[in-house]
PDB file of N, CA and C in Angstrom:
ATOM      1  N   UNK A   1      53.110 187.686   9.081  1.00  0.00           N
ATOM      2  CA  UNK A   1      52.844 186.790  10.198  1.00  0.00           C
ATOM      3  C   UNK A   1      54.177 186.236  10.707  1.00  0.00           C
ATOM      4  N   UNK A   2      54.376 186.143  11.850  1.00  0.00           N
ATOM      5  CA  UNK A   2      55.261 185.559  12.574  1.00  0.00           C
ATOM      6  C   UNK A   2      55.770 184.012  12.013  1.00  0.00           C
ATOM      7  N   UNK A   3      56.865 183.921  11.845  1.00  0.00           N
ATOM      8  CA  UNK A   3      57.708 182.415  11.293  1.00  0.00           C
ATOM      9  C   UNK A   3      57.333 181.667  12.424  1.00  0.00           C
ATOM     10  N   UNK A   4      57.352 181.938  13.732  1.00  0.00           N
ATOM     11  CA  UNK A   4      56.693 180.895  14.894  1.00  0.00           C
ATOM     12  C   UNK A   4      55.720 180.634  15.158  1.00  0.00           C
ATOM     13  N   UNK A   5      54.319 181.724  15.046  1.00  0.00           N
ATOM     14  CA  UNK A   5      52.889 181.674  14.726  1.00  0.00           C
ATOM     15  C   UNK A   5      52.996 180.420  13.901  1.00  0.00           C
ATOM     16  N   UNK A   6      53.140 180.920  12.704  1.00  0.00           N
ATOM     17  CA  UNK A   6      52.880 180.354  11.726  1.00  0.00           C
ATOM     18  C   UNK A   6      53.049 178.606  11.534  1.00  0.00           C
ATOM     19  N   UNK A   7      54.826 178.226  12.477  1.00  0.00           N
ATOM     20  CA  UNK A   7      54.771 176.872  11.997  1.00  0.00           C
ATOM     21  C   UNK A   7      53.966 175.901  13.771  1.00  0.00           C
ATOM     22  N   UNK A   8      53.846 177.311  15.026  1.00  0.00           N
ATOM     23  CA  UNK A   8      52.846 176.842  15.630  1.00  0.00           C
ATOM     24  C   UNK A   8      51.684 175.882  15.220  1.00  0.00           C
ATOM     25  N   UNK A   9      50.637 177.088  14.207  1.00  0.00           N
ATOM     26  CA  UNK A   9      49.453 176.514  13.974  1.00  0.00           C
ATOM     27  C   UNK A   9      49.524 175.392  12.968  1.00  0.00           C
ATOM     28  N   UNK A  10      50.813 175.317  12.516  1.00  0.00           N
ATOM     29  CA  UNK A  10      50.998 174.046  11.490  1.00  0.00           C
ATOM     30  C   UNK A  10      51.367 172.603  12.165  1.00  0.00           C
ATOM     31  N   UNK A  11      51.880 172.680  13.236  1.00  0.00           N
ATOM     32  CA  UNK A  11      52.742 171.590  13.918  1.00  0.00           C
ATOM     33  C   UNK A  11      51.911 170.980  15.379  1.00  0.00           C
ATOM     34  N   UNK A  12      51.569 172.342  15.715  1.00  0.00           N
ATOM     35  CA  UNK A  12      50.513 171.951  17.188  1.00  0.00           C
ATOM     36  C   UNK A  12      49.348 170.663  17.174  1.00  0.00           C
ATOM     37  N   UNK A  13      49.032 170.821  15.600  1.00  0.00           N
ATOM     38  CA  UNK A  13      47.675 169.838  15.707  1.00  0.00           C
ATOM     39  C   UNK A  13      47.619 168.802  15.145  1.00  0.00           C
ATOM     40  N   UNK A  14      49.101 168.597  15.142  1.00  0.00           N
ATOM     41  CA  UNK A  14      49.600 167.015  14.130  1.00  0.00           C
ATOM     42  C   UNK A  14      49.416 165.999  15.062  1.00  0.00           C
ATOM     43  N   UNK A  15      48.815 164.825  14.077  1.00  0.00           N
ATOM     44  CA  UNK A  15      48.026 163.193  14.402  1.00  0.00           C
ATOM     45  C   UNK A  15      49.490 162.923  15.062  1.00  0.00           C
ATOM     46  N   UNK A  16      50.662 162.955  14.774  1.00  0.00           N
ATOM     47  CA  UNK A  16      51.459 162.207  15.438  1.00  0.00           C
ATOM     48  C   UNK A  16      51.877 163.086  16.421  1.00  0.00           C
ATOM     49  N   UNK A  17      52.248 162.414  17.646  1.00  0.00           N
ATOM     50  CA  UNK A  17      52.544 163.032  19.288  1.00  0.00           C
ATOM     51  C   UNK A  17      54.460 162.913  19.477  1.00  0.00           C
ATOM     52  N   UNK A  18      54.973 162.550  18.677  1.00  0.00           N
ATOM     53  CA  UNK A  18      56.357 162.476  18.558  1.00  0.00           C
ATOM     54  C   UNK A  18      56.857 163.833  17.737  1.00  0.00           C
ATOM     55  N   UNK A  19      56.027 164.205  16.532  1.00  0.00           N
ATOM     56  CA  UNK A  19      55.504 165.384  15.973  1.00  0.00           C
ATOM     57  C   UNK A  19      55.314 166.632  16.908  1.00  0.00           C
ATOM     58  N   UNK A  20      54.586 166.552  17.419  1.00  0.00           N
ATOM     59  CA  UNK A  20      54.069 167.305  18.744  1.00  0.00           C
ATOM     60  C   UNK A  20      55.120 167.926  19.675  1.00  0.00           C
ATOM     61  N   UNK A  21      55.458 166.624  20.263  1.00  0.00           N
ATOM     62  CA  UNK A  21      56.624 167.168  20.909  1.00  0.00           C
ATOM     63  C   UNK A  21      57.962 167.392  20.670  1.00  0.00           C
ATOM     64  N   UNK A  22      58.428 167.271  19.489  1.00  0.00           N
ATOM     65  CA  UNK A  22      59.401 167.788  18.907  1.00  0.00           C
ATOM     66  C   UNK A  22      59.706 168.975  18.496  1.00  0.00           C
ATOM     67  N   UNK A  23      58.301 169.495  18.258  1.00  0.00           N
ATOM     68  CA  UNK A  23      57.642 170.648  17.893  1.00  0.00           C
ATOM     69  C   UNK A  23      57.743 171.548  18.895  1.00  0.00           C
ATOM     70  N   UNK A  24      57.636 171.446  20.006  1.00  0.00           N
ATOM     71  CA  UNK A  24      57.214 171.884  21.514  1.00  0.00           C
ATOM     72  C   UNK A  24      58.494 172.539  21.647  1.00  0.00           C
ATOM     73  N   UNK A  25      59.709 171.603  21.768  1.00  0.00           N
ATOM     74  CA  UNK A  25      61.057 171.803  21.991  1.00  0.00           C
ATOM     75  C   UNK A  25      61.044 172.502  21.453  1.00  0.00           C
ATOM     76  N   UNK A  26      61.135 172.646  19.785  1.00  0.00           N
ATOM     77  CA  UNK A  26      61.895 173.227  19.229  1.00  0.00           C
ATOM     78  C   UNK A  26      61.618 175.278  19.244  1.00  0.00           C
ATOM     79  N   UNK A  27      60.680 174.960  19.701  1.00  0.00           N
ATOM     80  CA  UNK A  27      59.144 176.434  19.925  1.00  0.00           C
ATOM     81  C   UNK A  27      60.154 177.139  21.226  1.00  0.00           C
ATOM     82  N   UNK A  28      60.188 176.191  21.875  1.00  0.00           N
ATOM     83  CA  UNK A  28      60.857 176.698  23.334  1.00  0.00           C
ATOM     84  C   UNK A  28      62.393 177.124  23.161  1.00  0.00           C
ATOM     85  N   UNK A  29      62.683 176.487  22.169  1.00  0.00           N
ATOM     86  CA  UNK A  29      64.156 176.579  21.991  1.00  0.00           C
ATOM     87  C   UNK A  29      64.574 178.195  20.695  1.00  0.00           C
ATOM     88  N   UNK A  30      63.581 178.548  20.137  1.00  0.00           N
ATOM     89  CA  UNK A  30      63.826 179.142  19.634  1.00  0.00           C
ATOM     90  C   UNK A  30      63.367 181.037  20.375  1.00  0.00           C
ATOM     91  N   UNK A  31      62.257 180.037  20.915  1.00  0.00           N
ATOM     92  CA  UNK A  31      61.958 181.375  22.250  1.00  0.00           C
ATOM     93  C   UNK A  31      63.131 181.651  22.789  1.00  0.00           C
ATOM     94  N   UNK A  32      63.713 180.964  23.946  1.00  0.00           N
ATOM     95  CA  UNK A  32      64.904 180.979  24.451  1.00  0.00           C
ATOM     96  C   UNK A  32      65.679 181.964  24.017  1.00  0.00           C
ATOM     97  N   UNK A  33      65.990 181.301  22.317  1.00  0.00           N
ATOM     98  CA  UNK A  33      67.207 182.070  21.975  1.00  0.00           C
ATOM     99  C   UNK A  33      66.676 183.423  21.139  1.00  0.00           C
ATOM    100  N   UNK A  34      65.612 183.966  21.159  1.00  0.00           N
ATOM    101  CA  UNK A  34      65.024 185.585  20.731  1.00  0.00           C
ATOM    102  C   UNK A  34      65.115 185.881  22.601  1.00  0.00           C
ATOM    103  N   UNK A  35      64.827 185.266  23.093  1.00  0.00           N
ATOM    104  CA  UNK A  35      64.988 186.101  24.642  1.00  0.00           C
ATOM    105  C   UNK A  35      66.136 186.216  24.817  1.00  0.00           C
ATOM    106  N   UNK A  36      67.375 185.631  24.685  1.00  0.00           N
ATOM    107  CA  UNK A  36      68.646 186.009  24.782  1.00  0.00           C
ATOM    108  C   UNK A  36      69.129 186.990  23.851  1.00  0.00           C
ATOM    109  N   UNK A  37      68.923 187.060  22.564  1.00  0.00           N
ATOM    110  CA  UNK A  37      68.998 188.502  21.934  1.00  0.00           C
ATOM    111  C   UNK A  37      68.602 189.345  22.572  1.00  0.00           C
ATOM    112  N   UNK A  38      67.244 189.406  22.506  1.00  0.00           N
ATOM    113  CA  UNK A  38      66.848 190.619  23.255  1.00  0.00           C
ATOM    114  C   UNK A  38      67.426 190.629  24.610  1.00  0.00           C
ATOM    115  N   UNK A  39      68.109 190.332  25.452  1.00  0.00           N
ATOM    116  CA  UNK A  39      68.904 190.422  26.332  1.00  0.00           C
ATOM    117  C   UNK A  39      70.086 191.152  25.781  1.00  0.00           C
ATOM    118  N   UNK A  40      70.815 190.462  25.233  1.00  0.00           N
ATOM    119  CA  UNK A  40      71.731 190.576  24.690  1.00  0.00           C
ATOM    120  C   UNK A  40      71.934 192.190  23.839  1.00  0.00           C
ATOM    121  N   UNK A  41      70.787 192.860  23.312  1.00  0.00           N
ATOM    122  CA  UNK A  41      70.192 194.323  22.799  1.00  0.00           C
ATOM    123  C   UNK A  41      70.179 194.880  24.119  1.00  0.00           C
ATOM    124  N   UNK A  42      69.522 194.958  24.760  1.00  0.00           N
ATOM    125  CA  UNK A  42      69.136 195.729  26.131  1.00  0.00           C
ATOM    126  C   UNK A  42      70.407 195.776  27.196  1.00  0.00           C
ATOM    127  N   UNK A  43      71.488 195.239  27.351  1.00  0.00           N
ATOM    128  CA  UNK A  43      71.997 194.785  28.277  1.00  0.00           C
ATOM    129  C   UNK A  43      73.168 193.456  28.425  1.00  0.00           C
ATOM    130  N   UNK A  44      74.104 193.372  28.589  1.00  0.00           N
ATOM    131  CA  UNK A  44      75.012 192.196  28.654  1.00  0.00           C
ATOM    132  C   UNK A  44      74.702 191.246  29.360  1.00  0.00           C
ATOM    133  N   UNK A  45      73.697 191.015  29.898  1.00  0.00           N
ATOM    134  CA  UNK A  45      73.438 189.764  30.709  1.00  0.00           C
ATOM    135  C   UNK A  45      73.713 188.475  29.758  1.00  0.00           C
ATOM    136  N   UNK A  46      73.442 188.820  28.300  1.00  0.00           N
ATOM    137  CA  UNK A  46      73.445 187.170  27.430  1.00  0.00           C
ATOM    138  C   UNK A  46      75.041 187.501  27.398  1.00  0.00           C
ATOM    139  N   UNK A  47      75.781 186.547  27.498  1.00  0.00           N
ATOM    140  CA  UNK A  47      77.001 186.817  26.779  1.00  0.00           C
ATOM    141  C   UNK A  47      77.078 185.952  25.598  1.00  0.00           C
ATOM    142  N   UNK A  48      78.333 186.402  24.271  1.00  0.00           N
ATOM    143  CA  UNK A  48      78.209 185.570  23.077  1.00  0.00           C
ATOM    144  C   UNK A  48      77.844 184.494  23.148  1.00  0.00           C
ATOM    145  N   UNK A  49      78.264 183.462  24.107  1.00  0.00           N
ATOM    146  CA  UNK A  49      78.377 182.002  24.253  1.00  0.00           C
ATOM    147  C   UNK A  49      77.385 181.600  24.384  1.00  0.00           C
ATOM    148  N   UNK A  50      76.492 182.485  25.441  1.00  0.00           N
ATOM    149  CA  UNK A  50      74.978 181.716  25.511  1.00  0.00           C
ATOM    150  C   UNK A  50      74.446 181.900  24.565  1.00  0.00           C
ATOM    151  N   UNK A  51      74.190 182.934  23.405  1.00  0.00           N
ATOM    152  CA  UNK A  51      73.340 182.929  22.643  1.00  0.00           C
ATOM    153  C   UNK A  51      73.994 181.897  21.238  1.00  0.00           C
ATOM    154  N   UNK A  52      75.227 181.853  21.448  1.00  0.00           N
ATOM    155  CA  UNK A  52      75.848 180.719  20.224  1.00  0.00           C
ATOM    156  C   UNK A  52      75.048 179.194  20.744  1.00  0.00           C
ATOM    157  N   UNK A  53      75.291 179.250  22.427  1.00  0.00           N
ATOM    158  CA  UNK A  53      75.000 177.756  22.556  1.00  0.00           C
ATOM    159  C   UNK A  53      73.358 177.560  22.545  1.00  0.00           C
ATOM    160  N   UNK A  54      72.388 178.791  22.490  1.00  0.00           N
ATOM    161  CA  UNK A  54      70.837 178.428  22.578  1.00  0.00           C
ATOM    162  C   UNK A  54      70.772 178.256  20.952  1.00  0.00           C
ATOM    163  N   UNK A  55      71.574 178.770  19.868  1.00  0.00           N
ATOM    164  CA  UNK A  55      71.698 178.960  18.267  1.00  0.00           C
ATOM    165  C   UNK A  55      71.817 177.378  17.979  1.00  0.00           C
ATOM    166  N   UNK A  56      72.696 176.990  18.713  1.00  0.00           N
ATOM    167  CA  UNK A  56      73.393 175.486  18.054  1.00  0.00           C
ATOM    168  C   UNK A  56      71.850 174.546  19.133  1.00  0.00           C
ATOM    169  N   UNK A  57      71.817 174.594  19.843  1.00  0.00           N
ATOM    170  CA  UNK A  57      70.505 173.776  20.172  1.00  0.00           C
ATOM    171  C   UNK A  57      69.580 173.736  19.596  1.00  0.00           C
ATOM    172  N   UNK A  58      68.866 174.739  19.164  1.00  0.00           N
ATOM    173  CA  UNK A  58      67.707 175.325  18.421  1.00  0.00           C
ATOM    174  C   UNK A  58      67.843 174.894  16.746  1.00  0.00           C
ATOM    175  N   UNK A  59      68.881 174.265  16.777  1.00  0.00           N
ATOM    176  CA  UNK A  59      69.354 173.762  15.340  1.00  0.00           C
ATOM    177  C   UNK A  59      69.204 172.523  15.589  1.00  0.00           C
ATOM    178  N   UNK A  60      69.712 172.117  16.478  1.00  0.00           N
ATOM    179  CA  UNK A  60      69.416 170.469  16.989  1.00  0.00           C
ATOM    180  C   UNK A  60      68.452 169.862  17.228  1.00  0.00           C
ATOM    181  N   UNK A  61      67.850 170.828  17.347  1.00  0.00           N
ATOM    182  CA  UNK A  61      65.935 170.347  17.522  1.00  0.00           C
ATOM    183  C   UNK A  61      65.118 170.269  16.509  1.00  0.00           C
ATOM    184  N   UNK A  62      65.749 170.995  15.642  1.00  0.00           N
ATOM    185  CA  UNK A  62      64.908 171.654  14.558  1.00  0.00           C
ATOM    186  C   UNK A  62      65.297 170.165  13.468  1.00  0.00           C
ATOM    187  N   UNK A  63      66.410 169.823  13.519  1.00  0.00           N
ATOM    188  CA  UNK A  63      66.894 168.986  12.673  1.00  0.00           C
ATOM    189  C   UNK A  63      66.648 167.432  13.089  1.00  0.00           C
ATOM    190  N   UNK A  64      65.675 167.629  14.357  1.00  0.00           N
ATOM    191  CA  UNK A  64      65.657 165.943  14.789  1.00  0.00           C
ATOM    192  C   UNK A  64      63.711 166.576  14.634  1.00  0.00           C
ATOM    193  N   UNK A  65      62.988 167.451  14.979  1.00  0.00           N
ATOM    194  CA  UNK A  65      61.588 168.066  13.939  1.00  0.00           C
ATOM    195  C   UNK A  65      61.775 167.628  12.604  1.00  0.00           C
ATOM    196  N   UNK A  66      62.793 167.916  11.512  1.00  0.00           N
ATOM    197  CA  UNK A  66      62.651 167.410  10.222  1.00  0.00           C
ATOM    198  C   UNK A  66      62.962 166.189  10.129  1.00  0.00           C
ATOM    199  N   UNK A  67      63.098 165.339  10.703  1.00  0.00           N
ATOM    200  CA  UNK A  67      63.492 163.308  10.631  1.00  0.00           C
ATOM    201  C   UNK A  67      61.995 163.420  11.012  1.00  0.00           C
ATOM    202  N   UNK A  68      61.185 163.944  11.591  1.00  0.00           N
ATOM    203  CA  UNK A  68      60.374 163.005  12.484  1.00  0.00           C
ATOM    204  C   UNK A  68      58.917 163.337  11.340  1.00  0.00           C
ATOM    205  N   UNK A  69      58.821 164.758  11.157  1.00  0.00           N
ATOM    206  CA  UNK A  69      57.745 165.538  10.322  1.00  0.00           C
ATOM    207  C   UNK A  69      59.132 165.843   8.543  1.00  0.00           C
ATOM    208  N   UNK A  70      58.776 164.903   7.840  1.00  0.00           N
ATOM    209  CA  UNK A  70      59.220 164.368   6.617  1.00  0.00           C
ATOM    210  C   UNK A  70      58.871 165.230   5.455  1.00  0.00           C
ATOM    211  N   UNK A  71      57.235 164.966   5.811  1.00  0.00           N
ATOM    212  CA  UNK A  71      56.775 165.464   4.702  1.00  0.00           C
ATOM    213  C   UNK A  71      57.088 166.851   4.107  1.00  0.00           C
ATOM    214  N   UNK A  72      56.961 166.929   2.370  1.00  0.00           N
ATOM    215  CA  UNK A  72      57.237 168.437   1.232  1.00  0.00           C
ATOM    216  C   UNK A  72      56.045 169.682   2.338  1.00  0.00           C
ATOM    217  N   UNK A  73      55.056 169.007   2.824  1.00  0.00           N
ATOM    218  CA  UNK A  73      54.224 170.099   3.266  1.00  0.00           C
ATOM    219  C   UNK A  73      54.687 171.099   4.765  1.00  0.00           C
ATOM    220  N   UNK A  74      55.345 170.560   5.416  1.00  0.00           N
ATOM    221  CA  UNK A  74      56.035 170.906   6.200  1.00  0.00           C
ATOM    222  C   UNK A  74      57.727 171.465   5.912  1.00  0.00           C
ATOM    223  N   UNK A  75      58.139 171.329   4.935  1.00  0.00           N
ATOM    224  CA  UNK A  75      59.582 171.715   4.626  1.00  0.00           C
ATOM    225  C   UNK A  75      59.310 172.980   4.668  1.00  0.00           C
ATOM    226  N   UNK A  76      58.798 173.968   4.007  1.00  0.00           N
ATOM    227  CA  UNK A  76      59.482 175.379   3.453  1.00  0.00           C
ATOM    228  C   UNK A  76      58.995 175.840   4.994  1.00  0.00           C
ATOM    229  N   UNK A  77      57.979 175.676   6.034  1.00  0.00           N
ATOM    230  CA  UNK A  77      58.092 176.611   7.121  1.00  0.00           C
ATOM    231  C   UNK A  77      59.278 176.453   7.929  1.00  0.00           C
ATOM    232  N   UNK A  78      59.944 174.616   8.313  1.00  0.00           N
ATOM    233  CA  UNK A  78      60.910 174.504   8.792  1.00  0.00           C
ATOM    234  C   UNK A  78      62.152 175.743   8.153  1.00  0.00           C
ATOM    235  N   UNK A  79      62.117 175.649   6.913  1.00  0.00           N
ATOM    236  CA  UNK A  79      63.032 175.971   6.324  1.00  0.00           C
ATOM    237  C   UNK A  79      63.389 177.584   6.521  1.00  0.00           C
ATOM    238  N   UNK A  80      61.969 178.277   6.689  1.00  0.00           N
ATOM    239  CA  UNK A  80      61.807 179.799   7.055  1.00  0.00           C
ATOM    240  C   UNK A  80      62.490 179.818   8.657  1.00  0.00           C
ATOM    241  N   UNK A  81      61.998 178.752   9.375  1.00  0.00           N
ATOM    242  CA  UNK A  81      62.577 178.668  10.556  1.00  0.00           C
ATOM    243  C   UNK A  81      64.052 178.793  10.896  1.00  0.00           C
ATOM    244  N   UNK A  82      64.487 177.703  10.024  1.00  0.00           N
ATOM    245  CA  UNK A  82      66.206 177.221  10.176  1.00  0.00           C
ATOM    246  C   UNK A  82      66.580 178.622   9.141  1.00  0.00           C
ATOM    247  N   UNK A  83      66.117 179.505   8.046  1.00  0.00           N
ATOM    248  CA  UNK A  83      66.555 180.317   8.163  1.00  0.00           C
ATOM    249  C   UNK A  83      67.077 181.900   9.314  1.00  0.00           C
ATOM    250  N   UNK A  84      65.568 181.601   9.897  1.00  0.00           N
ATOM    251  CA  UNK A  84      65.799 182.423  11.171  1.00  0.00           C
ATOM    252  C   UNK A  84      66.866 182.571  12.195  1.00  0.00           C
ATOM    253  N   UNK A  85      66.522 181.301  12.344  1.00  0.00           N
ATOM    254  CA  UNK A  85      67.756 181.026  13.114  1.00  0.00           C
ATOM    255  C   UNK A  85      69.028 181.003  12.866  1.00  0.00           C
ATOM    256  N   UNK A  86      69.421 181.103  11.955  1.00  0.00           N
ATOM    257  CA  UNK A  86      71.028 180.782  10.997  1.00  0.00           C
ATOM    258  C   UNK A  86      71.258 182.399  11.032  1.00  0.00           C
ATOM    259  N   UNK A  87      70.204 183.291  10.698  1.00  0.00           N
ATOM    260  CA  UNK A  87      70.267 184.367  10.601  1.00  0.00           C
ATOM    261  C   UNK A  87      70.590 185.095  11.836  1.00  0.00           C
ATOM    262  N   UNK A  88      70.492 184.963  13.074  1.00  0.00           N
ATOM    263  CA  UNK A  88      70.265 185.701  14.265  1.00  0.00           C
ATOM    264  C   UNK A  88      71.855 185.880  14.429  1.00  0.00           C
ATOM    265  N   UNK A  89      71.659 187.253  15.318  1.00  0.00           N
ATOM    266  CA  UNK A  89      73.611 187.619  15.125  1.00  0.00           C
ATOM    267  C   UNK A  89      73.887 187.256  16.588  1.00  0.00           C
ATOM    268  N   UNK A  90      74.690 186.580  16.509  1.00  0.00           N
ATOM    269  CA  UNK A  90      75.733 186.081  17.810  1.00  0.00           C
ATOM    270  C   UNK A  90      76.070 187.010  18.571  1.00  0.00           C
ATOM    271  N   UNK A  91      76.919 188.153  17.813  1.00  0.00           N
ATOM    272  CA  UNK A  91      77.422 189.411  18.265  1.00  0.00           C
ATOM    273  C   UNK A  91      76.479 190.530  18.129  1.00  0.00           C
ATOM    274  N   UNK A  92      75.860 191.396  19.308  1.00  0.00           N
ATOM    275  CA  UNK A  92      75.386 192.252  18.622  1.00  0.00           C
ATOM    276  C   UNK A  92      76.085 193.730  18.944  1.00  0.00           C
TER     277      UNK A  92
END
């Protein structure tokens, strides 16, 4: 299953709305930066920089998601996440 599916159906239906939309961002932000890879595969339109600077955002979101959603039950998907992302190659 998809690492974004996955912390989708975990994060979408949380009691708190600060939760929610932190969540939202961070969904969009990580979209973003798989659409700039795949740009970036197909074609030079991404250049390094954009996909470094959608990498370092998508980290920034993700890391103001873990202040807000605390809890052990939510860590290891973040964590599959922020691996993802740490993982994605700048250069391809």
């Amino acid at each position: 299953m998809d690492i974004l599916r996955k912390a989708n159906d975990r994060f979408d239906n949380h009691s708190d709305p600060a939760v929610r939309g932190a969540w939202r961002d961070v969904r969009d932000r990580v979209k973003g930066l798989r659409s700039a890879v795949k740009a970036s595969h197909h074609s030079e339109r991404a250049p390094r920089e954009t996909v470094q600077l959608k990498k370092r955002r998508a980290l920034k979101r993700l890391k103001r998601l873990r202040e807000k959603a605390s809890s052990r039950l939510y860590r290891t998907t973040l964590d599959d996440l922020e691996e993802e992302i740490r993982d994605t190659p700048v250069r391809v």
